[in-house]
Protein backbone atom coordinates (compact mmCIF):
# COMPACT_ATOMS: atom_id res chain seq x y z
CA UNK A 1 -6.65 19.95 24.59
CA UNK A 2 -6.07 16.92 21.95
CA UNK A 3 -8.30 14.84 24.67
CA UNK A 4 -11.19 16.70 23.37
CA UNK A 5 -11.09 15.97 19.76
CA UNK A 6 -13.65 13.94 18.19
CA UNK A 7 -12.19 11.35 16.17
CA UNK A 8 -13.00 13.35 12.91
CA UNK A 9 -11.61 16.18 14.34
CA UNK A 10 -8.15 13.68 15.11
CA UNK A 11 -8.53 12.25 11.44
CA UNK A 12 -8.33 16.28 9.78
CA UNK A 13 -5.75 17.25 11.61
CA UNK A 14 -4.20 14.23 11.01
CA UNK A 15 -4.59 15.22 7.38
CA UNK A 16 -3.34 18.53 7.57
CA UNK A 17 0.18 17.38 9.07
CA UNK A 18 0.43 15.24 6.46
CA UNK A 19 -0.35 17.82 3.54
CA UNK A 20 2.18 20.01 5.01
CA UNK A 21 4.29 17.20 5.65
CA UNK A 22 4.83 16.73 1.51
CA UNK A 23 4.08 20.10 0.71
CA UNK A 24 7.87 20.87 2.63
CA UNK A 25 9.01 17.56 0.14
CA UNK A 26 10.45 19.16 -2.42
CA UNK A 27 11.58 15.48 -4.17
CA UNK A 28 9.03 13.02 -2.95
CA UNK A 29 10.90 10.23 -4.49
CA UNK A 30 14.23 10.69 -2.78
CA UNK A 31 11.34 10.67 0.33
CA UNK A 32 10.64 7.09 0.06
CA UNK A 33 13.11 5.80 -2.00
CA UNK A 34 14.87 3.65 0.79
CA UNK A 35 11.25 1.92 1.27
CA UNK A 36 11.01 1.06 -2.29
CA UNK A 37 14.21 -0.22 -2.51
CA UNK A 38 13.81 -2.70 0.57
CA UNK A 39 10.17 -3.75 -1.06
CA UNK A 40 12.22 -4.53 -3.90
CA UNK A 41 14.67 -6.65 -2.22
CA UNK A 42 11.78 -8.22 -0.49
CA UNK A 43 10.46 -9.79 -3.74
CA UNK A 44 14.29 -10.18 -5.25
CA UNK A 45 15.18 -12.28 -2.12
CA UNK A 46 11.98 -14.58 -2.66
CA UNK A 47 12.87 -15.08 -6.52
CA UNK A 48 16.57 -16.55 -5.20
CA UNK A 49 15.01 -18.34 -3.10
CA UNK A 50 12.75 -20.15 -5.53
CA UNK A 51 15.23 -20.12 -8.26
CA UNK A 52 18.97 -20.43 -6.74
CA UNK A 53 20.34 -20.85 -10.26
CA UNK A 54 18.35 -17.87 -12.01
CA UNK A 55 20.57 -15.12 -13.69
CA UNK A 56 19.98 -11.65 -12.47
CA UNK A 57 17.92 -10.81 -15.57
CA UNK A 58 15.37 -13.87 -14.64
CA UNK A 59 15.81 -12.70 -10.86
CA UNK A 60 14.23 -9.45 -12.10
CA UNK A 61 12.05 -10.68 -14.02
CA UNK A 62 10.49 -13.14 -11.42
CA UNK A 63 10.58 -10.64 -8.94
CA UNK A 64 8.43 -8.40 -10.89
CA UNK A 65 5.48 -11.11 -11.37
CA UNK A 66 5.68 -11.96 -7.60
CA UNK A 67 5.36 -8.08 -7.36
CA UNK A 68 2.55 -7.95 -9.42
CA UNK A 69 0.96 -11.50 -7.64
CA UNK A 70 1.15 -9.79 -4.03
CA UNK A 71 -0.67 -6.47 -5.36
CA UNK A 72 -3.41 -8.26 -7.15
CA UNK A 73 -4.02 -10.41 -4.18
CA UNK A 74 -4.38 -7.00 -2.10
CA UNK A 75 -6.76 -6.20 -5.00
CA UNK A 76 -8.91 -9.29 -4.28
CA UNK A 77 -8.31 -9.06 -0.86
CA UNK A 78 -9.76 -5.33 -0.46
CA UNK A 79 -12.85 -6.17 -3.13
CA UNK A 80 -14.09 -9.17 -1.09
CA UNK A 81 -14.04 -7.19 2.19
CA UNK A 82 -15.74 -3.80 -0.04
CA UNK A 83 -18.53 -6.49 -0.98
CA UNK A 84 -18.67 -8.19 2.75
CA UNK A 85 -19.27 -4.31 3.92
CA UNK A 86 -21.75 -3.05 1.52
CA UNK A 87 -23.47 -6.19 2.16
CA UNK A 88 -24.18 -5.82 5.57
CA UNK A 89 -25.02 -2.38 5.02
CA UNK A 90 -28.71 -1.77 4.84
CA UNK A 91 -30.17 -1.11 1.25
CA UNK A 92 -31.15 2.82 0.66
CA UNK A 93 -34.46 3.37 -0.14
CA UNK A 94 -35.20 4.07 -3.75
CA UNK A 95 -36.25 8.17 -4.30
């Protein structure tokens, strides 16, 4: 019964649905191409926002460096809390 599971056993077979999940996707990009498409728009609607009077070529420019902003700040984001973890990790001993 699934109540049994240890919560490895949960996070494998987790794993294994998704592995067979994309191993029946033949065309992973058709897949999650509505997602990328409204992440897009996301960062498109923030540029008009900003910059009501931009053409669409400085739209999609803009769009792409707000893009870029919000992944390097997950970037940052994930290496402070990588340090803040390691850090209250105790040190290994030395062999």
């Amino acid at each position: 019964m699934d109540t049994e599971l240890t919560p490895e056993e949960r996070t494998l077979r987790a794993r294994m649905a998704v592995q067979t999940s994309w191993a029946n996707t033949l065309d992973p990009a058709s897949r999650t191409a509505k997602a990328r498409a409204a992440a897009a728009g996301r960062f498109e609607k923030q540029a008009r926002e900003m910059h009501p009077d931009a053409t669409d070529e400085q739209i999609t420019r803009v769009a792409e460096h707000l893009r870029k902003a919000h992944f390097t700040a997950l970037a940052l984001k994930s290496a402070k809390s990588r340090r803040m973890k390691s850090a209250k990790r105790p040190a290994k001993a030395a062999a």
